[in-house]
Protein backbone atom coordinates (compact mmCIF):
# COMPACT_ATOMS: atom_id res chain seq x y z
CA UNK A 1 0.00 0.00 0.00
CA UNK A 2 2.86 2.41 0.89
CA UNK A 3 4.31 2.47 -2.61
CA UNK A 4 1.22 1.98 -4.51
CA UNK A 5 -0.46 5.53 -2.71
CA UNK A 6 3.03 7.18 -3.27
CA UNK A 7 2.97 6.64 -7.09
CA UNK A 8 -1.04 7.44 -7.12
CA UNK A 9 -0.35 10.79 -4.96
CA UNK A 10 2.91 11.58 -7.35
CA UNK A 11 1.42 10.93 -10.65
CA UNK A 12 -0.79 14.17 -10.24
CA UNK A 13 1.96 16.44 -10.88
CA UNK A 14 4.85 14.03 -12.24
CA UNK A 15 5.74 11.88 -15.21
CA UNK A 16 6.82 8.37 -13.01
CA UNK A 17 9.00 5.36 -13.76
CA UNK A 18 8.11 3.07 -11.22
CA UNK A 19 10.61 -0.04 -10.74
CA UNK A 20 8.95 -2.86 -8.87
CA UNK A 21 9.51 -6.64 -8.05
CA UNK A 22 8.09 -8.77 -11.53
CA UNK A 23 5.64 -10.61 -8.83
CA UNK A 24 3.56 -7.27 -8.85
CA UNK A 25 2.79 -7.27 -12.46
CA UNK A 26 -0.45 -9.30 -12.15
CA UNK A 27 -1.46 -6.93 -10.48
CA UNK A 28 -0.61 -3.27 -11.20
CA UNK A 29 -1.74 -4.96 -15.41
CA UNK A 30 -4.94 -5.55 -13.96
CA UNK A 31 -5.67 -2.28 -12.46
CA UNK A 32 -4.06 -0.39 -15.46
CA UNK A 33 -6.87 -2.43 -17.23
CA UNK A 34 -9.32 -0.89 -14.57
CA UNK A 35 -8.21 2.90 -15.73
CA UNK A 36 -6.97 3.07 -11.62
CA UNK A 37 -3.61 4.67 -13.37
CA UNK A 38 -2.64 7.52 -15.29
CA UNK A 39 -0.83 7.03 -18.82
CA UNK A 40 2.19 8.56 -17.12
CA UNK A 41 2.77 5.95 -15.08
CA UNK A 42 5.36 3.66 -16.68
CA UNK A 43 6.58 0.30 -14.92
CA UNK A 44 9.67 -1.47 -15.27
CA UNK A 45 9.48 -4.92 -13.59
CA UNK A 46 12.68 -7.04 -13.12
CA UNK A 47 13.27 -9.74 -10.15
CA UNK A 48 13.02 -13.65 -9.69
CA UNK A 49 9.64 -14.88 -9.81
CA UNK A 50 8.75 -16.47 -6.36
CA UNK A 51 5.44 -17.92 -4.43
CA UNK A 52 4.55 -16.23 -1.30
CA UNK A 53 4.33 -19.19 1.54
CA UNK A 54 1.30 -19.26 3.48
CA UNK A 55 2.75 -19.30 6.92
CA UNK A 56 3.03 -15.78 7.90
CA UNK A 57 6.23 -15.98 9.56
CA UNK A 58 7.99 -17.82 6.84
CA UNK A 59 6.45 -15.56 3.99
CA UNK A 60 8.46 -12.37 5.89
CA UNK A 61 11.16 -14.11 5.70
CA UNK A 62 10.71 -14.71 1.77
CA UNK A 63 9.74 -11.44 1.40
CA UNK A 64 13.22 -10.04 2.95
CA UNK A 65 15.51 -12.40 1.04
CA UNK A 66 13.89 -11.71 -2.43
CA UNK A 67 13.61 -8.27 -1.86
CA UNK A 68 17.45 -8.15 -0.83
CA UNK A 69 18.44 -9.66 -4.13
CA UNK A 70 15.93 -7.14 -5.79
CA UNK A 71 18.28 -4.64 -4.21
CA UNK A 72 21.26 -6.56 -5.45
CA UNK A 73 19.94 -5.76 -9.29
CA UNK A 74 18.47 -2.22 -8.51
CA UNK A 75 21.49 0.05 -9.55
CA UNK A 76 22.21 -1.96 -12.75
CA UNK A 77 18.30 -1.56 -13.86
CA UNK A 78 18.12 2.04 -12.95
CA UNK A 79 21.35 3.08 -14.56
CA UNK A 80 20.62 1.61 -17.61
CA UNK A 81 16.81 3.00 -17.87
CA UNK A 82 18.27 6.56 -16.62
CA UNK A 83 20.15 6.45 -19.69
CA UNK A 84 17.21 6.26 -22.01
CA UNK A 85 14.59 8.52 -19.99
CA UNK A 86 17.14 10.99 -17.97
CA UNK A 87 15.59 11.63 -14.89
CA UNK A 88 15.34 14.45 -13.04
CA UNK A 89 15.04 12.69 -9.11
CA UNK A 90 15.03 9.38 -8.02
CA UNK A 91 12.84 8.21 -5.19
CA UNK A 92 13.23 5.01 -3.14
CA UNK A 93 9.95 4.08 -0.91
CA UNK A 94 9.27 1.03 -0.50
CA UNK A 95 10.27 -1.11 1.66
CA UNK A 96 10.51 1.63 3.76
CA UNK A 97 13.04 0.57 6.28
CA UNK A 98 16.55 1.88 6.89
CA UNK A 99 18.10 -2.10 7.70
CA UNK A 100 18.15 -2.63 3.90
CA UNK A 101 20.37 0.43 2.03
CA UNK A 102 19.86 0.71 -1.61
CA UNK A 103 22.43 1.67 -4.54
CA UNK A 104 20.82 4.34 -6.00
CA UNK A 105 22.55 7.26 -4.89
CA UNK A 106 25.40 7.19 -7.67
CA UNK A 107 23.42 7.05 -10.79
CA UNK A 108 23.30 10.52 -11.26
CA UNK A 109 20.50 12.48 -10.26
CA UNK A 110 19.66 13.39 -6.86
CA UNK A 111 18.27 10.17 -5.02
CA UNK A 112 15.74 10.71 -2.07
CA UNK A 113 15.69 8.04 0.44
CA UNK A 114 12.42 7.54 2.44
CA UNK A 115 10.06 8.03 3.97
CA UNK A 116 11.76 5.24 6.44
CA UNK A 117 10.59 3.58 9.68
CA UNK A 118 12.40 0.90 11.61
CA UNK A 119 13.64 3.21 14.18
CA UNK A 120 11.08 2.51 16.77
CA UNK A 121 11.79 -0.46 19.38
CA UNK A 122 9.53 -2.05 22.12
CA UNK A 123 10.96 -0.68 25.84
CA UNK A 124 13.04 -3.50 27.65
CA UNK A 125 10.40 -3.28 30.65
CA UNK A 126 7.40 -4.25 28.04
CA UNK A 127 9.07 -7.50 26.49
CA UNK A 128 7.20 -9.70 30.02
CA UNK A 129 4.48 -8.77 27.65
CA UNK A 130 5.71 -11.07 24.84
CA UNK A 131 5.84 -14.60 24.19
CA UNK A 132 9.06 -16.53 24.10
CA UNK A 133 9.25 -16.75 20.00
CA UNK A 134 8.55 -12.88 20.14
CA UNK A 135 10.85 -12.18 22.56
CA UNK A 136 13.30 -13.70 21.12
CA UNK A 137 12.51 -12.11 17.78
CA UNK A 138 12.93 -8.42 19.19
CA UNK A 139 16.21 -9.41 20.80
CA UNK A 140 17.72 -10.38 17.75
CA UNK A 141 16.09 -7.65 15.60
CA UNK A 142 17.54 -5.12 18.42
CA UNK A 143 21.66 -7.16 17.90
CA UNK A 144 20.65 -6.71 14.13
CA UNK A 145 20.16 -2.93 14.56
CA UNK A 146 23.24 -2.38 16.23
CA UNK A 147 24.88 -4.23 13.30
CA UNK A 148 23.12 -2.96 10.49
CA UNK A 149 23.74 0.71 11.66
CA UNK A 150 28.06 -0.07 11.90
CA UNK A 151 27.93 -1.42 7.87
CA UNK A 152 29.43 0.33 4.93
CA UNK A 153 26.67 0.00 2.77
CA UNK A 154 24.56 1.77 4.92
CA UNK A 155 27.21 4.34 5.59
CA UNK A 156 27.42 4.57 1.35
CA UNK A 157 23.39 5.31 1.16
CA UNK A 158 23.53 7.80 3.62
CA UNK A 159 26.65 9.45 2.11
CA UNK A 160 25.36 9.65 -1.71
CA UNK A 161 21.46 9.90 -0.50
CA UNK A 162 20.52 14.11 -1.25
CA UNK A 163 17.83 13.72 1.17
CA UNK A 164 16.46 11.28 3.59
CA UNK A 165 12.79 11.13 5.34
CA UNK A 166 12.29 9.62 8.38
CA UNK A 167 8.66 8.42 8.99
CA UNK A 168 8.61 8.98 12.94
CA UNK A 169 10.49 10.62 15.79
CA UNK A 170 12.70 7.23 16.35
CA UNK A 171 13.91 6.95 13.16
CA UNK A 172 14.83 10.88 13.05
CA UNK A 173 16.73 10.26 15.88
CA UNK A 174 18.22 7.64 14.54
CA UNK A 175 19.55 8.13 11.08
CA UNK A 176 20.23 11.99 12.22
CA UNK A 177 23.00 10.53 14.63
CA UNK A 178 24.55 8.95 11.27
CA UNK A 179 25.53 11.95 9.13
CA UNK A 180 26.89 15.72 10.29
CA UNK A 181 24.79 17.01 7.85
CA UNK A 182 21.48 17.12 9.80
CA UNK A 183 19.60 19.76 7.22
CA UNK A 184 19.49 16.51 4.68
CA UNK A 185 17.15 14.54 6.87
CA UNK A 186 13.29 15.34 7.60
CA UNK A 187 10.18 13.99 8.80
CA UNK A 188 7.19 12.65 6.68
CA UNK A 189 5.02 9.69 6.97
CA UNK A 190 4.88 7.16 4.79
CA UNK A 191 1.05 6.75 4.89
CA UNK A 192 -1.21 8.98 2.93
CA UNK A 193 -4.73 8.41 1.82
CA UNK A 194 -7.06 8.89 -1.67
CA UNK A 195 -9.33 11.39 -1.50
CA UNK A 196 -11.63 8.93 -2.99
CA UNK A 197 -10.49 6.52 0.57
CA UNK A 198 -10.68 9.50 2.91
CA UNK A 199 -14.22 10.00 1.27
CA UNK A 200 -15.33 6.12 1.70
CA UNK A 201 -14.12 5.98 5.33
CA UNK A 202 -15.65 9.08 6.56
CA UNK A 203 -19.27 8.89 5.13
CA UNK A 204 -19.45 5.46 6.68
CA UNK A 205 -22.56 5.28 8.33
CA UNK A 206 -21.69 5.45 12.24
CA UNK A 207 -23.33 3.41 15.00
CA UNK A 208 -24.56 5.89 17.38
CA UNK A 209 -22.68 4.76 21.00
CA UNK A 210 -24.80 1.98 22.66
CA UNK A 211 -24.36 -1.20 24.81
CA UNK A 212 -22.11 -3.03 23.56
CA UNK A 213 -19.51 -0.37 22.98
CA UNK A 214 -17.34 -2.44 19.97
CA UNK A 215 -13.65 -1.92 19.47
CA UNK A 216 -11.89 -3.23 16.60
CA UNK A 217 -7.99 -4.34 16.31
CA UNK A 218 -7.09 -5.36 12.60
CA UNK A 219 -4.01 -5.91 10.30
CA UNK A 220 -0.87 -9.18 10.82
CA UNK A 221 -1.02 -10.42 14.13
CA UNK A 222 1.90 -9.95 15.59
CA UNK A 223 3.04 -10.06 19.05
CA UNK A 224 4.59 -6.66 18.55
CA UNK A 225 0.64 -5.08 18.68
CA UNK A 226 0.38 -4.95 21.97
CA UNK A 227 -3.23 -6.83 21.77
CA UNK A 228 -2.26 -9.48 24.25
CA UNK A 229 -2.16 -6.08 26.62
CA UNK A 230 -5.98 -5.78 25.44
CA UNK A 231 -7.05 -9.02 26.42
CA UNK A 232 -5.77 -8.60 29.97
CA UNK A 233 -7.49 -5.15 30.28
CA UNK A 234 -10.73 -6.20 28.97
CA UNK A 235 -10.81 -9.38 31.03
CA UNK A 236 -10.74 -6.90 34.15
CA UNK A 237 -13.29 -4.98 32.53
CA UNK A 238 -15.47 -7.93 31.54
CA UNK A 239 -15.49 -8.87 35.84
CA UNK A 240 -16.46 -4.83 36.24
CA UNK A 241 -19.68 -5.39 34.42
CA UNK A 242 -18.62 -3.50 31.24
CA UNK A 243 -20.36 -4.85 28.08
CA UNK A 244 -18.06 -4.75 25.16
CA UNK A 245 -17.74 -7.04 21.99
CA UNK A 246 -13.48 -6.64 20.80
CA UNK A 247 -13.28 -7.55 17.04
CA UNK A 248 -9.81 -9.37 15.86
CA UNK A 249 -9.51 -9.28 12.26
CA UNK A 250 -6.34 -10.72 10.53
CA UNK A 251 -3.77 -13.65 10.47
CA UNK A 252 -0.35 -13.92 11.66
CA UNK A 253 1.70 -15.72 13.61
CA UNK A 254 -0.09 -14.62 16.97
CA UNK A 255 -3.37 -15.62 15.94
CA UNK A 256 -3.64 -19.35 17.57
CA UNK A 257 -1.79 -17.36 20.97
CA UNK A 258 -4.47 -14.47 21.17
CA UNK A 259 -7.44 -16.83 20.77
CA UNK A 260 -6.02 -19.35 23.75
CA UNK A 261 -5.24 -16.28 25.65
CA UNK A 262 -8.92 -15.24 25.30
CA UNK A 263 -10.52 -18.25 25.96
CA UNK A 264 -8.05 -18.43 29.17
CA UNK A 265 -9.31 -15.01 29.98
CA UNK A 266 -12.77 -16.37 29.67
CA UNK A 267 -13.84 -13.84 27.16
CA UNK A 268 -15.14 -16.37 24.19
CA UNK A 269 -18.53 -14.38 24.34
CA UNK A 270 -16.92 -10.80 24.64
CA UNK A 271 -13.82 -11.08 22.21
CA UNK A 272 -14.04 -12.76 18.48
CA UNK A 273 -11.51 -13.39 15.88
CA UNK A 274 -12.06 -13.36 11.75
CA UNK A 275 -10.49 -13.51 8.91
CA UNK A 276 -9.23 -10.58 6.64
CA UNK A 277 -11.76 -9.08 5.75
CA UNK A 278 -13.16 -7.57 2.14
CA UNK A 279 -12.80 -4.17 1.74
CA UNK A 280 -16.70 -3.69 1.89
CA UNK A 281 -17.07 -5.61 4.76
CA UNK A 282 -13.81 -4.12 6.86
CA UNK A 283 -15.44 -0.55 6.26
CA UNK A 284 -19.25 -1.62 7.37
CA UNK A 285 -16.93 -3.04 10.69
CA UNK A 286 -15.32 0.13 11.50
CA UNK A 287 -18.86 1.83 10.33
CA UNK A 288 -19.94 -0.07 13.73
CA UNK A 289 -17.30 0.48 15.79
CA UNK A 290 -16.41 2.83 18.22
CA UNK A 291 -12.88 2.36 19.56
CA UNK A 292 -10.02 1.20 17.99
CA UNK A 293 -8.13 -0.42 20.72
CA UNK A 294 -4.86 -1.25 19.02
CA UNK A 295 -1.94 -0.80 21.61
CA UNK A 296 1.31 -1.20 19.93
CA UNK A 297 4.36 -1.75 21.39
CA UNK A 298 6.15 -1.21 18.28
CA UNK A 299 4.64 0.40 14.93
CA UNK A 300 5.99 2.90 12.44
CA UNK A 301 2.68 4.02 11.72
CA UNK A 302 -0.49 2.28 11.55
CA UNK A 303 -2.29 1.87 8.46
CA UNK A 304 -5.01 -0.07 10.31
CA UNK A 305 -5.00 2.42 13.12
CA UNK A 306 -5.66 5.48 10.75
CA UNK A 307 -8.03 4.18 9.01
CA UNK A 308 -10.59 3.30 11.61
CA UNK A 309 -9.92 6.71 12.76
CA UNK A 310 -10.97 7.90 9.26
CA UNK A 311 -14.24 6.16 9.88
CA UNK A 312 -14.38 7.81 13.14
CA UNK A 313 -13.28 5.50 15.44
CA UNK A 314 -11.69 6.72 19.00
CA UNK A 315 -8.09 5.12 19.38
CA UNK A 316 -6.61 3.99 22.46
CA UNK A 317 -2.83 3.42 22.16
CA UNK A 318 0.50 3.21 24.07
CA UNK A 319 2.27 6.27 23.90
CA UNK A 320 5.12 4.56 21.58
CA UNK A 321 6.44 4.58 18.22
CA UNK A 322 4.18 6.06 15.31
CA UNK A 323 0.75 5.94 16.81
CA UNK A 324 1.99 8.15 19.48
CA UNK A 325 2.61 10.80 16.90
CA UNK A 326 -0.88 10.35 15.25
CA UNK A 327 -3.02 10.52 17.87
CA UNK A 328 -3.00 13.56 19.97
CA UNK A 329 -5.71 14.78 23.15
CA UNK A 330 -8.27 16.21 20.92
CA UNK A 331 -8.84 12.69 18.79
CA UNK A 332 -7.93 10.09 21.33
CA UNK A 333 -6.35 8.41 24.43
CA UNK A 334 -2.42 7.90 24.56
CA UNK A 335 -1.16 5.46 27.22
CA UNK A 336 1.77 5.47 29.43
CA UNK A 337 3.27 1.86 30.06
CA UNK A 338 6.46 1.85 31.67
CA UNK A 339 5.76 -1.97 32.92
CA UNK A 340 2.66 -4.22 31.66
CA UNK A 341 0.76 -3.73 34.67
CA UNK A 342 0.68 -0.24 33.70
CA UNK A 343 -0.52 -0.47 30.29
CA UNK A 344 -3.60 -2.97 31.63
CA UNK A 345 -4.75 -0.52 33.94
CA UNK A 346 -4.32 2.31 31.31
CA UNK A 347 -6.08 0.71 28.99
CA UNK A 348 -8.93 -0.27 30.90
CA UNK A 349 -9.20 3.23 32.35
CA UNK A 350 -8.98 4.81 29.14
CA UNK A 351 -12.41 1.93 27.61
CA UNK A 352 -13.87 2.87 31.35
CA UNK A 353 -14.14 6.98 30.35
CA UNK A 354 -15.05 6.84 26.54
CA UNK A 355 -17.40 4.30 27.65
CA UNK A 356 -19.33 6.28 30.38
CA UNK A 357 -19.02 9.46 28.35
CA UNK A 358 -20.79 8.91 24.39
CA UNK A 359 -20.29 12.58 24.13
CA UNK A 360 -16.96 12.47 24.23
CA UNK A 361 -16.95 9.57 22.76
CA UNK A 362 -18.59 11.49 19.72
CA UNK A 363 -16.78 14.25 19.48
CA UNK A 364 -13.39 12.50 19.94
CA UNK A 365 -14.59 10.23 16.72
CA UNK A 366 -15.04 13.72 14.84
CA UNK A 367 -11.35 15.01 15.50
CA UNK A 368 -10.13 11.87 14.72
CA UNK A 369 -11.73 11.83 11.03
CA UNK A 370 -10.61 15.23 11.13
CA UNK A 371 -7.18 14.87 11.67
CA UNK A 372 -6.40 12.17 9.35
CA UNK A 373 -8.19 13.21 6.56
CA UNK A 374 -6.14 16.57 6.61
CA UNK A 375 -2.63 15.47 7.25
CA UNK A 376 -2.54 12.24 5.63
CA UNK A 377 -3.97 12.89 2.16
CA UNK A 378 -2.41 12.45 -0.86
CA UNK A 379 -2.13 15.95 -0.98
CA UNK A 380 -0.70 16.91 2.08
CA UNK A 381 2.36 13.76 1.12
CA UNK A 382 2.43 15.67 -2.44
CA UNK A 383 3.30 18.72 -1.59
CA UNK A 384 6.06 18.22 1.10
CA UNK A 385 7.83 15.64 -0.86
CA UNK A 386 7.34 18.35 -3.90
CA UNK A 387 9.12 20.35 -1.53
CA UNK A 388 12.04 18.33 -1.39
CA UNK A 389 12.32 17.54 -5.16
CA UNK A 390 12.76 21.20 -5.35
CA UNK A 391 15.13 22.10 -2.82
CA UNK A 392 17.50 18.48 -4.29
CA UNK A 393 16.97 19.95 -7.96
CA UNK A 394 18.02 23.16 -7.07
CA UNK A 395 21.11 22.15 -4.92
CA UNK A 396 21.94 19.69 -7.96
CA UNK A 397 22.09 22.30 -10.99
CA UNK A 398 23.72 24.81 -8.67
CA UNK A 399 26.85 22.26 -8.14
CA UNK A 400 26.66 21.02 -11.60
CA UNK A 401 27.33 25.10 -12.55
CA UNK A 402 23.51 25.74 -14.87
């Protein structure tokens, strides 16, 4: 999704070679068919053909290993087609993570790398909340960043890049400590909305608040979304007398651990798990929702997260990462969790006031809409990235002496 809306937002104002893995032309051929993209959209596929597995887990890893040996060929392909077309900027955005540099900033013209997450990492004190595979998993991903950030080739991608955008706070911090020259590196997020998606999600036809209050978690289930957290504050809720129904929709490799954790819990009648969902039937569920109660202990962003709150939906999250930066007082409730026991009462005190209060309730559903739709739109991503092309562009035929 994150490079499909970039190309859609950038084609407004741009002529576009887009270089992608050969495994997405199915795909983008069929919605070229569809009239979804403009004629000056051109794409260039290259890559080795591969299946994605079914297991979650193991079809991650696939992803990463072809998608390092897509990297492998990436300079070759784009120096040969920049010798036929001549362009003015190159982009890299997808996948949009600083652990994998790519060799695109010596082709020629300026190369903008970003908007990049990755920098965000789940607090020592929250990893009682994970299970042992998980743990593990953020252990090794946390001795992988401290590798990843002492190689050359990230050193050489940061060195030739003309600019770099950071998605969040943590990466800022992160890839600004790499280079002297700070004014190179900016914030954006990598997320942006249609208007014709902002439109869909906000004339959803709301439930007005009522008994039960619904929440809705969506997107891979991983143990990095905090909704094992949930469980344990709704099970306290659930022996207060509150009556809620929690929607789970998604697979992933926490799926079978969530639903034993729930029936442990006892909350088979209060919490229930589907599949993904179509993309009529996910908006009619957020149409009936009223909290989004997705408590990440480690996001960049939030795709699922900014949606419902498109569709009005009040989110509860940690106060971590990218949803931190998203939601703010006026739209929804940010929790501190400096231990897990923390984050469970949060949580539940947070469900505990929207739930008493449908007014507030309401209105923070309004600001939430509100906020999304006007800093994550197409648009909005348009014009600061257009900002950048034109500060690189300049800097570029200044030092070339035109």
């Amino acid at each position: 999704m994150v490079g499909w809306n970039a190309v859609s937002a950038l084609a407004v104002n741009h002529e576009l070679w887009v270089l992608t893995d050969s495994s997405n032309e199915p795909m983008i051929s069929a919605a070229q068919g569809e009239g979804v993209l403009s004629e000056n959209v051109h794409f260039h596929y290259f890559g080795r053909p591969y299946r994605m597995q079914g297991n979650p887990s193991l079809a991650r890893t696939e992803q990463w290993d072809n998608y390092r040996v897509w990297c492998s060929e990436l300079a070759k392909v784009a120096k040969e087609l920049h010798r036929v077309v001549c362009f003015d900027v190159i982009q890299h955005v997808t996948i949009a993570t600083w652990r994998v540099p790519v060799p695109l900033g010596g082709i020629g013209p300026p190369f903008i790398w970003g908007p990049l997450g990755g920098g965000e990492k789940i607090p020592q004190s929250l990893f009682g909340t994970l299970n042992r595979m998980a743990s593990f998993f953020e252990h090794a991903r946390d001795i992988a960043t401290g590798i990843g950030l002492r190689s050359k080739s990230l050193q050489q991608c940061i060195g030739s890049a003309a600019h770099i955008i950071a998605a969040n706070d943590a990466t800022l911090q992160l890839l600004s400590g790499l280079t002297q020259d700070k004014g190179k590196i900016s914030k954006l997020l990598q997320v942006s909305f249609s208007p014709d998606e902002i439109e869909r999600l906000r004339s959803a036809k709301k439930r007005t608040a009522s008994s039960p209050i619904r929440m809705f978690a969506g997107g891979t289930l991983e143990a990095r979304k905090g909704i094992a957290l949930a469980l344990a504050a709704l099970a306290r809720l659930r022996d207060a007398g509150i009556d809620f129904l929690y929607t789970i929709a998604g697979e992933g490799p926490e799926r079978e651990h969530l639903q034993r954790l729930a029936r442990k819990q006892k909350l088979d009648r209060q919490v229930r798990f589907v599949s993904r969902l179509a993309r009529a039937d996910y908006v009619a569920e957020l149409a009936q929702t009223q909290i989004c109660l997705l408590p990440s202990l480690r996001d960049s962003a939030g795709i699922t997260l900014m949606e419902a709150m498109l569709a009005g939906c009040v989110p509860v999250v940690l106060d971590l990462g990218g949803p931190a930066e998203i939601v703010d007082s006026s739209n929804g409730i940010k929790i501190t969790a400096t231990t897990p026991e923390e984050g469970i009462r949060g949580i539940g005190d947070a469900i505990l006031r929207l739930a008493s209060n449908p007014e507030k309730l309401d209105t923070f559903g309004k600001n939430a809409s509100a906020h999304v739709a006007a800093n994550y739109s197409f648009a909005k991503y348009r014009s600061e990235i257009e900002k950048i092309y034109e500060r690189v562009t300049k800097f570029a035929r200044s030092n070339s002496g035109f």
